[in-house]
Protein backbone atom coordinates (compact mmCIF):
# COMPACT_ATOMS: atom_id res chain seq x y z
CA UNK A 1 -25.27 -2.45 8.05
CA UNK A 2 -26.98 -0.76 11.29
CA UNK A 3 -25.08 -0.71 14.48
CA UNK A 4 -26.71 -1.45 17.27
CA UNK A 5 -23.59 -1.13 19.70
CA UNK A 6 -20.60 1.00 20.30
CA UNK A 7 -18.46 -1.56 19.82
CA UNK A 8 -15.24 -1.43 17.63
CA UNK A 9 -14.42 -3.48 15.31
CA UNK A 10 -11.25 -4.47 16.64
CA UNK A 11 -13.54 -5.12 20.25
CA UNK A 12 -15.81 -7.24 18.33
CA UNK A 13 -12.72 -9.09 17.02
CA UNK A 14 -11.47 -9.54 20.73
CA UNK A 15 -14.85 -10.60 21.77
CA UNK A 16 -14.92 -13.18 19.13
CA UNK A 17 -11.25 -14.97 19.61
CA UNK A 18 -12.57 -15.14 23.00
CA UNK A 19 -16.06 -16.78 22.43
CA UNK A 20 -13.68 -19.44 19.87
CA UNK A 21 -10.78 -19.93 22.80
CA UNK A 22 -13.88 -20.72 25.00
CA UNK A 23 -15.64 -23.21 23.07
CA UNK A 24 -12.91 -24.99 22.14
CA UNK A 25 -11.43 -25.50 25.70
CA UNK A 26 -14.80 -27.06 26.66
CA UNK A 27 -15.59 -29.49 23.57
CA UNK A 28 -11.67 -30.36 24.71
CA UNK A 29 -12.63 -31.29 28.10
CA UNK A 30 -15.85 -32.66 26.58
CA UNK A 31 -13.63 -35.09 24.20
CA UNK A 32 -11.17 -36.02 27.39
CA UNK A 33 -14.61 -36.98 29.44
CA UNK A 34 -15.41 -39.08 26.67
C-alpha cells in the first residue's frame, strides 16, 4: 500500500464518518423534498 498523504489513520477515519454524516443528511433532506 503506497501513501500518498500524511494522513493518519485515525484522520482518515475522521474524514470518513464525516463524508457518511454528510451524505446521509442530504439524501434525508432529499427523501423529505420528495
Amino acid at each position: 500500500m503506497i501513501k500518498v498523504t500524511n494522513l493518519s489513520e485515525k484522520e482518515l477515519r475522521e474524514i470518513g464518518l464525516q463524508t457518511v454524516h454528510l451524505v446521509r443528511e442530504v439524501y434525508r433532506k432529499r427523501r423529505g423534498q420528495s
